[in-house]
Protein backbone atom coordinates (compact mmCIF):
# COMPACT_ATOMS: atom_id res chain seq x y z
CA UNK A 1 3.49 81.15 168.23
CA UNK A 2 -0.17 81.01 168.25
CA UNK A 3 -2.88 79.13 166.87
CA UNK A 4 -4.62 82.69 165.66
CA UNK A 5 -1.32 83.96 163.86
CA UNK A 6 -1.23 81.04 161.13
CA UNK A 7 -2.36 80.66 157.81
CA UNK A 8 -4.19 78.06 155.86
CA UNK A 9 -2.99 74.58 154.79
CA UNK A 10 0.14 75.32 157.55
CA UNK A 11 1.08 72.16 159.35
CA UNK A 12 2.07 72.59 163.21
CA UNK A 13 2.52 70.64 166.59
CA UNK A 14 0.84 71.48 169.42
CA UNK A 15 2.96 72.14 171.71
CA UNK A 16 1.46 73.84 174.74
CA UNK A 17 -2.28 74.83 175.77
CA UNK A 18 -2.29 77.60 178.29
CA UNK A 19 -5.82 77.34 179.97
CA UNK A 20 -7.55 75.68 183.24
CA UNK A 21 -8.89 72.03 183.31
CA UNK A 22 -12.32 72.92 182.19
CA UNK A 23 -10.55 74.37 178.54
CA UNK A 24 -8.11 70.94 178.61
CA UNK A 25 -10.40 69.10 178.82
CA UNK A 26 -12.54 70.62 176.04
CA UNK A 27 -9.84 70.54 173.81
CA UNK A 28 -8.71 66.59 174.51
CA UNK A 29 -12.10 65.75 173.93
CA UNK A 30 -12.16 67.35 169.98
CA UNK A 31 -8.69 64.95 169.81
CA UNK A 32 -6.64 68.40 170.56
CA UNK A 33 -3.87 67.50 173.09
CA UNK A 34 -0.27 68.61 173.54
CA UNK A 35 1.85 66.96 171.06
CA UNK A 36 -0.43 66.25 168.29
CA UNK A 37 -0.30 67.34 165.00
CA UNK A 38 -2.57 69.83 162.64
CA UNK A 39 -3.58 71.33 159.62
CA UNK A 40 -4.70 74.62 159.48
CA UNK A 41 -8.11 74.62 157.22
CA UNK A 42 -9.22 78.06 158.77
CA UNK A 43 -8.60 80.91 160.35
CA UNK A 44 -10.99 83.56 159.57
CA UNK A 45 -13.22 84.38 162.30
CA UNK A 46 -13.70 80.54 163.91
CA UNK A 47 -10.15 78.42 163.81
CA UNK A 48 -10.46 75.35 161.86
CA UNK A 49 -8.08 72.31 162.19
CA UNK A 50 -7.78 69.04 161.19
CA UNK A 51 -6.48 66.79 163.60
CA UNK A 52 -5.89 63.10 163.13
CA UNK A 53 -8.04 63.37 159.81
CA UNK A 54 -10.74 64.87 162.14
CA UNK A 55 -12.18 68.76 161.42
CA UNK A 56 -12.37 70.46 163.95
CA UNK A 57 -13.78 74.25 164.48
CA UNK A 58 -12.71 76.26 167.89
CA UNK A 59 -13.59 79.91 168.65
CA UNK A 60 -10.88 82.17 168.52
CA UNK A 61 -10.61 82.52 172.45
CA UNK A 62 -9.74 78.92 172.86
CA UNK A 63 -7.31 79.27 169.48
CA UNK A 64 -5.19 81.87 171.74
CA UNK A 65 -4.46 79.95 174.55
CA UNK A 66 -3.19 76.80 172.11
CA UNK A 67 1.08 77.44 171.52
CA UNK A 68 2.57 75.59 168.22
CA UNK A 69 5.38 75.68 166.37
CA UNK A 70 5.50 75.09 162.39
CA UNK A 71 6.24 71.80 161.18
């Protein structure tokens, strides 16, 4: 499943991020990294998550390539 196809206040675990270096490393650097956990605050238009009780906003695009499953 998707990062895009969830609803708000659903908790997931990352569990895959299908993208290049450059978009790893974007995501490690907001705390987003396989096997972490989230909170989904947002998902209209921009995704917002918090992860480890940080908030974090990613566009859509990145939000597609990021695989979870529900918790």
């Amino acid at each position: 499943m998707r990062l895009t196809q969830l609803k708000p206040n659903e908790r997931v675990r990352i569990v895959a991020i299908e993208g290049g270096h450059g978009l790893r490393q974007k995501l490690y650097l907001r705390g987003i990294s396989e096997g972490c956990d989230a909170r989904i605050v947002s998902c209209f238009g921009p995704v917002t998550i918090e992860v480890n009780r940080n908030v974090v906003t990613i566009g859509r695009g990145m939000a597609q390539k990021i695989r979870v499953v529900r918790r």
